[in-house]
C-alpha atoms as a PDB file:
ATOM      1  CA  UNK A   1     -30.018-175.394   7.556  1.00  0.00           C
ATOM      2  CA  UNK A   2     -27.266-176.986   9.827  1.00  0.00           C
ATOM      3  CA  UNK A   3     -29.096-176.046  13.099  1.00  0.00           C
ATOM      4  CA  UNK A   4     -32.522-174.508  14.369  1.00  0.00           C
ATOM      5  CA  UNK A   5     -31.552-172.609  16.726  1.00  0.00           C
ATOM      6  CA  UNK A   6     -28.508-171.064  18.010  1.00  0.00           C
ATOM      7  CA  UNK A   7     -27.709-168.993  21.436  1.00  0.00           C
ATOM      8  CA  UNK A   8     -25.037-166.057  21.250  1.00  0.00           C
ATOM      9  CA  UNK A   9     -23.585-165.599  24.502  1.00  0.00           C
ATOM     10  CA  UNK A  10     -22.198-162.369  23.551  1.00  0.00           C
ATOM     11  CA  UNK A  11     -23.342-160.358  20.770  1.00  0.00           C
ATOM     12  CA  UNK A  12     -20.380-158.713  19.746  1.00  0.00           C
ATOM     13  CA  UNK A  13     -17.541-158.395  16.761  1.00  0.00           C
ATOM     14  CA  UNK A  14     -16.900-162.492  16.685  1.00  0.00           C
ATOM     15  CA  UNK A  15     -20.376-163.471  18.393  1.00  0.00           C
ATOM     16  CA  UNK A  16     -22.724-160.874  16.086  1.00  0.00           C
ATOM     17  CA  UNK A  17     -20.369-162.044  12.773  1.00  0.00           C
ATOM     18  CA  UNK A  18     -20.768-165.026  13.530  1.00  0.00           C
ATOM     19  CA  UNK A  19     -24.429-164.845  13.661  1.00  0.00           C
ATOM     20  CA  UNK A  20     -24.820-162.509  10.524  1.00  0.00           C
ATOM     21  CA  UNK A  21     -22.709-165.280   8.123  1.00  0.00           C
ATOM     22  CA  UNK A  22     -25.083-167.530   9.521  1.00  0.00           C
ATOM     23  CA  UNK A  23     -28.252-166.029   8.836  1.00  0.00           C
ATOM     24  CA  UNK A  24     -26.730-164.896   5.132  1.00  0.00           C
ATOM     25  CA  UNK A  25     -25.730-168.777   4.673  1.00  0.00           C
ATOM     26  CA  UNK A  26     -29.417-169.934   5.632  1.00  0.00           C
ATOM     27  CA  UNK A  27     -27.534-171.846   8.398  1.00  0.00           C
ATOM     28  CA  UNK A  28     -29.833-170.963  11.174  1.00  0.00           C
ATOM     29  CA  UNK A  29     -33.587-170.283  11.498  1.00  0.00           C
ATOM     30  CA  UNK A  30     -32.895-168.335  14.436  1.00  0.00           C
ATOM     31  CA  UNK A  31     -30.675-166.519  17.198  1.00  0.00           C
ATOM     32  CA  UNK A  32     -30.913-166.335  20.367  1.00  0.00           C
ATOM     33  CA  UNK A  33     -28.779-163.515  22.169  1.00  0.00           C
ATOM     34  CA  UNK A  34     -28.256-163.972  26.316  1.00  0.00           C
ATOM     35  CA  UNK A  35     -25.690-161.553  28.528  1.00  0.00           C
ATOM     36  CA  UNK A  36     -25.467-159.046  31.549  1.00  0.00           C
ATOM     37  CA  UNK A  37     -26.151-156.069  29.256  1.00  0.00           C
ATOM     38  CA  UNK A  38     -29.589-155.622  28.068  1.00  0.00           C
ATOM     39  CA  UNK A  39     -28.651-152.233  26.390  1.00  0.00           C
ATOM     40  CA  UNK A  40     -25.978-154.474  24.226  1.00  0.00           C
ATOM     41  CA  UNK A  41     -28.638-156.997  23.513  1.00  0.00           C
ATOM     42  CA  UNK A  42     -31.032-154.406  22.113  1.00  0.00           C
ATOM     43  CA  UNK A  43     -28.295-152.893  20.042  1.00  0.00           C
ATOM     44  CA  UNK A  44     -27.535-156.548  18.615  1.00  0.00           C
ATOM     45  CA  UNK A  45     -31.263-156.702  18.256  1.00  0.00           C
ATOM     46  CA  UNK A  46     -31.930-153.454  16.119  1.00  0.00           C
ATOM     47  CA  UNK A  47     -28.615-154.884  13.948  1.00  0.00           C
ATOM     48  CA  UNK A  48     -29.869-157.872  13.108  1.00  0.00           C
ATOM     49  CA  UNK A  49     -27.389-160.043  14.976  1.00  0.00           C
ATOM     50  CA  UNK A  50     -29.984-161.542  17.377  1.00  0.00           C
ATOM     51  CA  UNK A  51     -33.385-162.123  16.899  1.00  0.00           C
ATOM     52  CA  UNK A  52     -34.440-161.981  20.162  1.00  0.00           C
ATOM     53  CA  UNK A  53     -33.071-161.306  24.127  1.00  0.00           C
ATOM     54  CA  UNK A  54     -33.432-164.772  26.183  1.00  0.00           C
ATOM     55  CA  UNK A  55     -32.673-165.821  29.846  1.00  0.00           C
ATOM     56  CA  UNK A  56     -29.979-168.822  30.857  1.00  0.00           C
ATOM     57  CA  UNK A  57     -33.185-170.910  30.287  1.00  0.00           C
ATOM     58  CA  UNK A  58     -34.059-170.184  27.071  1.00  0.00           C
ATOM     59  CA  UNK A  59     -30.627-169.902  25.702  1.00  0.00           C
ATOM     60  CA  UNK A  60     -29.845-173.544  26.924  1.00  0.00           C
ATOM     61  CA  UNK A  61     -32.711-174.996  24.809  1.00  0.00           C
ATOM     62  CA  UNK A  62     -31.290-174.123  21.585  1.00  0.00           C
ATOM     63  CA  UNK A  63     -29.229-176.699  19.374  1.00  0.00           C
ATOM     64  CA  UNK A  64     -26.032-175.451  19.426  1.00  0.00           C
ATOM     65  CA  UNK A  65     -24.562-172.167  22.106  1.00  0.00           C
ATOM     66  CA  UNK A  66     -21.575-170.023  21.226  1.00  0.00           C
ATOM     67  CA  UNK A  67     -19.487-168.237  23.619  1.00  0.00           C
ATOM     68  CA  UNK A  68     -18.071-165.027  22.656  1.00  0.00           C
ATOM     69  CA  UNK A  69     -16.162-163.752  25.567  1.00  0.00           C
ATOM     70  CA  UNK A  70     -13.528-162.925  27.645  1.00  0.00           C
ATOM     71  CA  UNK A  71     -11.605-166.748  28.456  1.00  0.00           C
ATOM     72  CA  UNK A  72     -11.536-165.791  31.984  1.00  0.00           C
ATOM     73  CA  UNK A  73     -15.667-166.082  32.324  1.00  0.00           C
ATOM     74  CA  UNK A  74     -15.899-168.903  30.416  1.00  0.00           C
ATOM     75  CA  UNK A  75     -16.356-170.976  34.080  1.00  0.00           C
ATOM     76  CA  UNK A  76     -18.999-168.606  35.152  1.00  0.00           C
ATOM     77  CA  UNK A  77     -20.752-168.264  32.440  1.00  0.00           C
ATOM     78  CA  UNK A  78     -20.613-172.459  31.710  1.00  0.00           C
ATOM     79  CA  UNK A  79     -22.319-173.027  35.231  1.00  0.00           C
ATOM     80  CA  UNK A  80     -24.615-170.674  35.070  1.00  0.00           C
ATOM     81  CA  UNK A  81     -26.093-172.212  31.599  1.00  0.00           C
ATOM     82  CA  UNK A  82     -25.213-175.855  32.636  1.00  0.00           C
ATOM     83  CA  UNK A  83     -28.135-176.249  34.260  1.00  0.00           C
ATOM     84  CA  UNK A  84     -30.212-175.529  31.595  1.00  0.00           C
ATOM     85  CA  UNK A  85     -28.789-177.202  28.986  1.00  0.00           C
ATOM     86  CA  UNK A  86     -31.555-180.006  26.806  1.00  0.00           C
ATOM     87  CA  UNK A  87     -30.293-183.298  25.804  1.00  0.00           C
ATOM     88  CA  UNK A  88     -27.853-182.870  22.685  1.00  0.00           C
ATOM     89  CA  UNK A  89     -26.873-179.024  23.229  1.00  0.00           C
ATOM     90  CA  UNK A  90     -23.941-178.774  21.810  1.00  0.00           C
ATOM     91  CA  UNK A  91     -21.848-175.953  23.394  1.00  0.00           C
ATOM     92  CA  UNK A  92     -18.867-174.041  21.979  1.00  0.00           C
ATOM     93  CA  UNK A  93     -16.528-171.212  22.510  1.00  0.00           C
ATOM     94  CA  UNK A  94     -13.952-168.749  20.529  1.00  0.00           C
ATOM     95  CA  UNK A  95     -11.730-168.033  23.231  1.00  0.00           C
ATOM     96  CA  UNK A  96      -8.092-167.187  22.479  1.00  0.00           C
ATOM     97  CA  UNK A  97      -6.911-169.870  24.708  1.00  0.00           C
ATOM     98  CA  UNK A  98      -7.752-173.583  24.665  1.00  0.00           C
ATOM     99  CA  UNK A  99      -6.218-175.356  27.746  1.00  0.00           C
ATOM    100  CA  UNK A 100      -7.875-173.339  30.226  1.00  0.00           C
ATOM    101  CA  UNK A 101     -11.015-173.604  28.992  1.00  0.00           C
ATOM    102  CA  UNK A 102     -10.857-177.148  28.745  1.00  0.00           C
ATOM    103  CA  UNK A 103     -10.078-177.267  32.425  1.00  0.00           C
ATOM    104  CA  UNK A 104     -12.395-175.139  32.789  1.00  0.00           C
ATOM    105  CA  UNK A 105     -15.549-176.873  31.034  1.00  0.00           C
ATOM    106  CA  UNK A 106     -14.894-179.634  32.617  1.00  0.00           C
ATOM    107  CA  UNK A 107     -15.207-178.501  35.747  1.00  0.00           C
ATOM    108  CA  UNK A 108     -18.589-176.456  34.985  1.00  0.00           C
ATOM    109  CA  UNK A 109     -20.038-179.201  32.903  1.00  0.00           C
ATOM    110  CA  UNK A 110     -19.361-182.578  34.264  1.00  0.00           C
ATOM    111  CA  UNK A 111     -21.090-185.516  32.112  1.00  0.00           C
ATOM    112  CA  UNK A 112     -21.808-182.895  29.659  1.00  0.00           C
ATOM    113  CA  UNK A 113     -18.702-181.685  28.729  1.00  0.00           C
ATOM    114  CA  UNK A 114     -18.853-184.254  25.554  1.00  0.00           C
ATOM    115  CA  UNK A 115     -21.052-181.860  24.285  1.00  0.00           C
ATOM    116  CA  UNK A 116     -17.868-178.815  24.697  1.00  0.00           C
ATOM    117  CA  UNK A 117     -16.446-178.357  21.335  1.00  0.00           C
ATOM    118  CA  UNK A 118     -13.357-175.773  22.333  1.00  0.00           C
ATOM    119  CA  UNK A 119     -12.706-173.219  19.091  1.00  0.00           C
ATOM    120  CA  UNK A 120     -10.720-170.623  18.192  1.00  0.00           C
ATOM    121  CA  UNK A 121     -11.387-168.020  15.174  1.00  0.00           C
ATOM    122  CA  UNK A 122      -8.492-166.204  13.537  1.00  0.00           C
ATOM    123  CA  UNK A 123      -9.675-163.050  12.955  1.00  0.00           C
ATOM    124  CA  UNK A 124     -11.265-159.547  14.232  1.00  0.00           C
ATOM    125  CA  UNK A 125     -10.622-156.126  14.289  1.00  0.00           C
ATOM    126  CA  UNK A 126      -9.397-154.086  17.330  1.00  0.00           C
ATOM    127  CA  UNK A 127     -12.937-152.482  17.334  1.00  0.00           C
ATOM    128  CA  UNK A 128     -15.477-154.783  19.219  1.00  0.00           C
ATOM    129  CA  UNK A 129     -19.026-154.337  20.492  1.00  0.00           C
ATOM    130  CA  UNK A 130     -22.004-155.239  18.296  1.00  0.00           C
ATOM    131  CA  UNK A 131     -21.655-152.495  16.018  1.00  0.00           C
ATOM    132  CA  UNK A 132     -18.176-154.075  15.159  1.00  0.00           C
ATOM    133  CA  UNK A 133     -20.109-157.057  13.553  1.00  0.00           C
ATOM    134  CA  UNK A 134     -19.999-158.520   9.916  1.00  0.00           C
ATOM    135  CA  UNK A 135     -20.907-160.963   8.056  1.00  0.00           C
ATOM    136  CA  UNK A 136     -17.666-161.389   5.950  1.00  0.00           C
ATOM    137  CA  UNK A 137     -15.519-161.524   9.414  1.00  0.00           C
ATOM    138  CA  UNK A 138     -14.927-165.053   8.803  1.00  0.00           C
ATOM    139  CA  UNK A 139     -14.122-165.221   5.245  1.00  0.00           C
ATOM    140  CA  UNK A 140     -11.537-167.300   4.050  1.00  0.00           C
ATOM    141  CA  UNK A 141      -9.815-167.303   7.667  1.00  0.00           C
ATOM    142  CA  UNK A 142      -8.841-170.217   9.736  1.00  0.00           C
ATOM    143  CA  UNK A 143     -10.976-171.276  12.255  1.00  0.00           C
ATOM    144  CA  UNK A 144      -8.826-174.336  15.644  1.00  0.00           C
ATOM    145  CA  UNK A 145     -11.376-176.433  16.942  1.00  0.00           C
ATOM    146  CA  UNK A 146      -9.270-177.912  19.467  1.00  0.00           C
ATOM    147  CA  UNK A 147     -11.775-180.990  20.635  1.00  0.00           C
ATOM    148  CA  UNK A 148     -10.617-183.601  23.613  1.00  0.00           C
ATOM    149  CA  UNK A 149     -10.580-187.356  23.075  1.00  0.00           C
ATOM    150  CA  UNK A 150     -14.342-187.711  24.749  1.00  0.00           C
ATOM    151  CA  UNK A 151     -15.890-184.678  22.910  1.00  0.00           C
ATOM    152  CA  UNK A 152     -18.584-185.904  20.590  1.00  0.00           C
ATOM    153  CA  UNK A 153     -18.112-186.520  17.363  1.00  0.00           C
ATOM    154  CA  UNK A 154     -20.955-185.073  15.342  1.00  0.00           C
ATOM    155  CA  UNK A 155     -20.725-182.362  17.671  1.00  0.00           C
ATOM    156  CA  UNK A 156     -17.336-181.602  15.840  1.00  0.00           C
ATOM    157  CA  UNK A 157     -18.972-182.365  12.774  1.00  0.00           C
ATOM    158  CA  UNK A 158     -22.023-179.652  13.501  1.00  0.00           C
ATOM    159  CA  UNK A 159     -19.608-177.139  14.981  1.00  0.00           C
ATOM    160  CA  UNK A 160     -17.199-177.462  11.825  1.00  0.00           C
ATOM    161  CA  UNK A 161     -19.855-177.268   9.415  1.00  0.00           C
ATOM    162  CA  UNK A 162     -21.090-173.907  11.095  1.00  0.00           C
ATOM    163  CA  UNK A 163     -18.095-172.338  10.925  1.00  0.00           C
ATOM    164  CA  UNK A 164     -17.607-173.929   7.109  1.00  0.00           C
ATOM    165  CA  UNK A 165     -21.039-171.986   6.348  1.00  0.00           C
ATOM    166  CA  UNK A 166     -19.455-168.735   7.792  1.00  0.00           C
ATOM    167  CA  UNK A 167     -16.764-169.089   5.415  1.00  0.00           C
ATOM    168  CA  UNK A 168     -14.507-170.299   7.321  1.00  0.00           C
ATOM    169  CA  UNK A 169     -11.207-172.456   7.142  1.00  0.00           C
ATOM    170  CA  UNK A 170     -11.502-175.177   9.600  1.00  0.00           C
ATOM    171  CA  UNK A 171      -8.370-177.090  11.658  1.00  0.00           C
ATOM    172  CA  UNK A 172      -7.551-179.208  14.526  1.00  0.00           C
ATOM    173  CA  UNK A 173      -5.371-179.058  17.003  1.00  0.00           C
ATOM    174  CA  UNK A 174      -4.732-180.174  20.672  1.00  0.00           C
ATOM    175  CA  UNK A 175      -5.252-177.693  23.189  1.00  0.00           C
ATOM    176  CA  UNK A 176      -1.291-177.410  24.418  1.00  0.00           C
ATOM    177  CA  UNK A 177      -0.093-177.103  20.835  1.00  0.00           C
ATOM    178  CA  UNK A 178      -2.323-174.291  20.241  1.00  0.00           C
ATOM    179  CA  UNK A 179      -1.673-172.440  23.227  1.00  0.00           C
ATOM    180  CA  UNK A 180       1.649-172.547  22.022  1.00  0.00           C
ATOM    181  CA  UNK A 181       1.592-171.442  18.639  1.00  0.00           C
ATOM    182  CA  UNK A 182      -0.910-168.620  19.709  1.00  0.00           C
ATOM    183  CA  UNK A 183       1.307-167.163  22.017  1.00  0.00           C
ATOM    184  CA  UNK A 184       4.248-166.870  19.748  1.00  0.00           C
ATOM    185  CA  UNK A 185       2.160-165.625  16.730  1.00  0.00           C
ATOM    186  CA  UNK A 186      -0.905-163.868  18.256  1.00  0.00           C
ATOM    187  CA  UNK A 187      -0.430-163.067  22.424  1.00  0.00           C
ATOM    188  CA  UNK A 188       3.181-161.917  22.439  1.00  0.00           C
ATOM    189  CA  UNK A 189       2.638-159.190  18.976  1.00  0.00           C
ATOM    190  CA  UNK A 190       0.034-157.773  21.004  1.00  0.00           C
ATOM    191  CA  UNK A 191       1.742-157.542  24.285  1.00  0.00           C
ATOM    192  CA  UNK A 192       4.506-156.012  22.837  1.00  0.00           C
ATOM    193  CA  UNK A 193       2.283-153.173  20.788  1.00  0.00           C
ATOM    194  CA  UNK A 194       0.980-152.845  24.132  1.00  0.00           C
ATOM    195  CA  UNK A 195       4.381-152.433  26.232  1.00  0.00           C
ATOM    196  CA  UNK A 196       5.370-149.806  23.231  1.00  0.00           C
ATOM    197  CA  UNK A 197       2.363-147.461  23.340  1.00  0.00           C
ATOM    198  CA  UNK A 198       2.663-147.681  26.977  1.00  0.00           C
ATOM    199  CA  UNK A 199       5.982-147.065  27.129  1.00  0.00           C
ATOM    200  CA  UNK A 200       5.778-143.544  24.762  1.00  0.00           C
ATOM    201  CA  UNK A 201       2.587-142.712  26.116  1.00  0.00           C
ATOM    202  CA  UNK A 202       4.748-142.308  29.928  1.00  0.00           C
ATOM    203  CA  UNK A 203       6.894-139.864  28.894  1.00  0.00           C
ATOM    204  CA  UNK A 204       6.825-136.541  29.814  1.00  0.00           C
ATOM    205  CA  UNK A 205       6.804-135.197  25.889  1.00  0.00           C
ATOM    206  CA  UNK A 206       4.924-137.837  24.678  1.00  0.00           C
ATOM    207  CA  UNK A 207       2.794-135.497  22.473  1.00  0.00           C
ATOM    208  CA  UNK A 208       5.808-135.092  20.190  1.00  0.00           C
ATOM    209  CA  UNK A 209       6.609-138.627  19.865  1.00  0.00           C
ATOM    210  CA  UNK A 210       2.620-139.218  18.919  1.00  0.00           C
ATOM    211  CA  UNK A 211       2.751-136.257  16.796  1.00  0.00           C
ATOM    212  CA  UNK A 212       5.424-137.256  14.569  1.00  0.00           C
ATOM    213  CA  UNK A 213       4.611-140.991  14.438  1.00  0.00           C
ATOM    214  CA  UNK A 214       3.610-142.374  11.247  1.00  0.00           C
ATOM    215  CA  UNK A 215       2.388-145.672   9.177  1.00  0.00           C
ATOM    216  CA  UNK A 216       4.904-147.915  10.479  1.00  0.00           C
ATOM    217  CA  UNK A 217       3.979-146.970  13.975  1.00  0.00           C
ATOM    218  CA  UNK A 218       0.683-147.124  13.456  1.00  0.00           C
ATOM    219  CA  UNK A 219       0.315-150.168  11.632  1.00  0.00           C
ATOM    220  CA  UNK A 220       2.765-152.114  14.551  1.00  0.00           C
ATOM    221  CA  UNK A 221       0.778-150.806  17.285  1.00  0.00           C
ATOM    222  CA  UNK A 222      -3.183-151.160  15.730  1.00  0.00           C
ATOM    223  CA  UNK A 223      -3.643-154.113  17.902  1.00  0.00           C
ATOM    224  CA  UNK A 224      -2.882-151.843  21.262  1.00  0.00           C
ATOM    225  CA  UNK A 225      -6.421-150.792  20.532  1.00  0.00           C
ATOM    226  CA  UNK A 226      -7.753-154.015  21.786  1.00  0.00           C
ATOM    227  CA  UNK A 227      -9.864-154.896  24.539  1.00  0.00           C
ATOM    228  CA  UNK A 228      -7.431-154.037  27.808  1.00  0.00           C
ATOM    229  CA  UNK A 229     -10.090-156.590  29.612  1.00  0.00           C
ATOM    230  CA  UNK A 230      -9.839-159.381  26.850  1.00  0.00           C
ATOM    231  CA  UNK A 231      -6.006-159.148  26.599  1.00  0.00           C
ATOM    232  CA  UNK A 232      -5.307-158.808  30.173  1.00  0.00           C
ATOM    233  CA  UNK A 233      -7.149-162.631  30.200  1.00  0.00           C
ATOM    234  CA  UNK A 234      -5.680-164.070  27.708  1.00  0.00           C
ATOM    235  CA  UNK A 235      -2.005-163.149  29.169  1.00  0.00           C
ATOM    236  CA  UNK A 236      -3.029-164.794  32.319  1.00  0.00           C
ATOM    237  CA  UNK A 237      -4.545-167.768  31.010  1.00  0.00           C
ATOM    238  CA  UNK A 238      -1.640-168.347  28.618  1.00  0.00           C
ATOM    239  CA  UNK A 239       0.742-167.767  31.272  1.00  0.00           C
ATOM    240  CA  UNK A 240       3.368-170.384  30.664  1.00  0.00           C
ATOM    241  CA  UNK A 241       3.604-170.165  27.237  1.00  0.00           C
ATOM    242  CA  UNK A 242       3.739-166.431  26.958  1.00  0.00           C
ATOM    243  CA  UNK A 243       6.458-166.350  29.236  1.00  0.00           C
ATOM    244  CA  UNK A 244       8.582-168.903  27.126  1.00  0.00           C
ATOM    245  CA  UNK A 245       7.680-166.436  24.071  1.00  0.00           C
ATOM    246  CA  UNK A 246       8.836-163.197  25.874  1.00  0.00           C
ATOM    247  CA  UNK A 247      11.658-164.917  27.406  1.00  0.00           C
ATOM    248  CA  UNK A 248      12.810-165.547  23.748  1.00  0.00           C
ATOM    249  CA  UNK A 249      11.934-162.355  22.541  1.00  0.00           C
ATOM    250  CA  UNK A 250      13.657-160.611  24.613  1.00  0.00           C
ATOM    251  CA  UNK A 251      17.039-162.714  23.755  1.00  0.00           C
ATOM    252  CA  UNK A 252      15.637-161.558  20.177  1.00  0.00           C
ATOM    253  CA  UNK A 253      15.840-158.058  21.236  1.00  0.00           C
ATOM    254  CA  UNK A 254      19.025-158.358  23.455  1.00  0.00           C
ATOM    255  CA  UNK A 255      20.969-159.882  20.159  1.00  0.00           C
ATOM    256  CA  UNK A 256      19.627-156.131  18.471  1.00  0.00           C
ATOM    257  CA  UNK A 257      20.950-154.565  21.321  1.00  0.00           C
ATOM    258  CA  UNK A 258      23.934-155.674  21.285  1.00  0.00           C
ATOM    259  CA  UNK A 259      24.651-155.627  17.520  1.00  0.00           C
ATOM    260  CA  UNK A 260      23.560-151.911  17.417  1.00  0.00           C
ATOM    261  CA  UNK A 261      25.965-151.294  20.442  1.00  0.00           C
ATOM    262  CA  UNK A 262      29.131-153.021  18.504  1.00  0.00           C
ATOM    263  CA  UNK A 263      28.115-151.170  15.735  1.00  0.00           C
ATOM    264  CA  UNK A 264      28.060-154.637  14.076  1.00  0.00           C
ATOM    265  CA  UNK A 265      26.690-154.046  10.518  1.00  0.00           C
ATOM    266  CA  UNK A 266      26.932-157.419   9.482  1.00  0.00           C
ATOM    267  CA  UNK A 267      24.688-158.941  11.884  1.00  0.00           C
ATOM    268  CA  UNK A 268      22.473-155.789  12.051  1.00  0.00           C
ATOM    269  CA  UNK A 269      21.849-157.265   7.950  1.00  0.00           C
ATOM    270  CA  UNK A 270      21.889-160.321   9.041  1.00  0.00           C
ATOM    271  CA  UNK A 271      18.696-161.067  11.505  1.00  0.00           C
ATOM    272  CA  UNK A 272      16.974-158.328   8.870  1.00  0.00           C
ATOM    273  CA  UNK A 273      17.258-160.155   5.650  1.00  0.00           C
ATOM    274  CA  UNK A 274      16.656-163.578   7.684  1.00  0.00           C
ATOM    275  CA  UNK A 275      13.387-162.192   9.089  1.00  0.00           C
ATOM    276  CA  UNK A 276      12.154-160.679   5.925  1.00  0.00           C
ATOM    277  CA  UNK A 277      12.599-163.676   3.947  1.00  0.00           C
ATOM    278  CA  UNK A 278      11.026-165.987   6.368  1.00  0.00           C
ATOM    279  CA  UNK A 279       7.493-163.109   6.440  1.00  0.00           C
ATOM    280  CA  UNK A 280       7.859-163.186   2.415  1.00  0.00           C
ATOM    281  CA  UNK A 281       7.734-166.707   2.776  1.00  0.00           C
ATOM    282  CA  UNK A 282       4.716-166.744   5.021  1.00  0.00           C
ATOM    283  CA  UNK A 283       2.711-164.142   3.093  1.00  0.00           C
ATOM    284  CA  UNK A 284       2.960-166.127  -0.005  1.00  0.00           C
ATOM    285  CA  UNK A 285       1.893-168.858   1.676  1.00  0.00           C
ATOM    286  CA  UNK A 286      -1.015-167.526   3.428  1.00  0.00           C
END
């Protein structure tokens, strides 16, 4: 057993997974599950994800507290549980963005933001809620814990060997650099299946484009079914970066443009064969 007790600030795909690969590792004796939405917390109940439904108080007397939502609450929710957080607590997230919830630990947490250990899972689904959970979520993915010079150091330890025990593949990285990388390789894919199915869906005979579309369309615009709320955060909070990735992607898609206008073949092959040896490269890798 790695801790005692553990609080799930949202019980949903990445909170309840995390939770069930927990309780299947004999990681945790128990889970405690705290939110707004009591009818969520008895659904993660009947699953299995939580054992029971706590208050701010109870949740900040467990050993360890994961956050599982939206980046933009993480303030809120931080100083609401701050104050009832017991000596050693060690708090973490799974936010898609790192820098501004740094900033914005710090600012809820004060002396106790040693105790912050800032994560990042790579994985889900575009379904969510608790009924989205599982236990093999985690499995052989790669887990950023992004931790600041004065975070604790067996609270990186703990957090690392939970997420180890959920099968997870743990790395490090500082909080710019991964706000960087994520918004080149995770934000900007989904903003643009977004911007597509938006686009199509705004047309006045948009049935027949939907009717007709098939696997490739489908399987480039899966992740539009994401959380509108969650995404809409994460563009904001990554603002800076995300702009330096569309800005480029758009040159990207200008270059297209312009190559399909000239009728210019030999580009056209070109940017195709360079980008589909660099993803053969990648999924050999990975």
């Amino acid at each position: 057993m790695i801790v005692d007790t553990l609080a799930v600030v949202g019980a949903g795909l990445i909170g309840g997974s995390f939770s069930l690969a927990l309780k299947q590792a004999g990681a945790v004796r128990q889970v405690l599950g705290v939110g707004r939405d009591p009818v969520r917390l008895t659904v993660a109940r009947e699953l299995g994800l939580i054992d029971r439904a706590v208050d701010w108080a109870q949740a900040g007397q467990a050993d360890c507290v994961l956050l599982a939502l939206p980046v933009g609450e993480t303030g809120t929710i931080l100083r609401q549980l701050a104050p009832h957080l017991k000596a050693g607590t060690i708090v973490t997230d799974t936010g898609s963005t790192k820098a501004n919830v740094v900033t914005a630990a710090r600012a809820a947490l004060g002396a106790r933001f040693a105790d912050f250990v800032p994560g990042h899972p790579i994985a889900g689904s575009e379904r969510s809620g608790p009924g989205a959970a599982r236990a093999d979520l985690f499995q052989g993915r790669r887990v950023v814990l992004t931790p600041e010079p004065d975070t604790r150091a067996d609270a990186v330890v703990t957090v690392r060997a939970l997420w180890e025990a959920a099968g997870a593949q743990v790395e490090t990285l500082g909080a710019a650099q991964h706000d960087r990388i994520f918004a080149a390789v995770s934000h900007l894919p989904h903003l643009a299946a977004f911007a597509l199915v938006d686009d199509l869906a705004g047309r006045a005979d948009r049935e027949e484009f939907f009717r007709f579309a098939a696997s490739g369309f489908r399987d480039f615009t899966r992740i539009a079914g994401s959380s509108p709320e969650m995404w809409r955060d994460i563009a904001l909070a990554n603002r800076e970066a995300l702009l330096a990735e569309l800005d480029a992607y758009l040159a990207a898609l200008r270059s297209l443009r312009e190559a399909v206008d000239a009728r210019d073949a030999e580009a056209l092959l070109t940017i195709f064969a360079r980008a589909r040896a660099a993803r053969e490269n990648w999924t050999m890798d990975s």
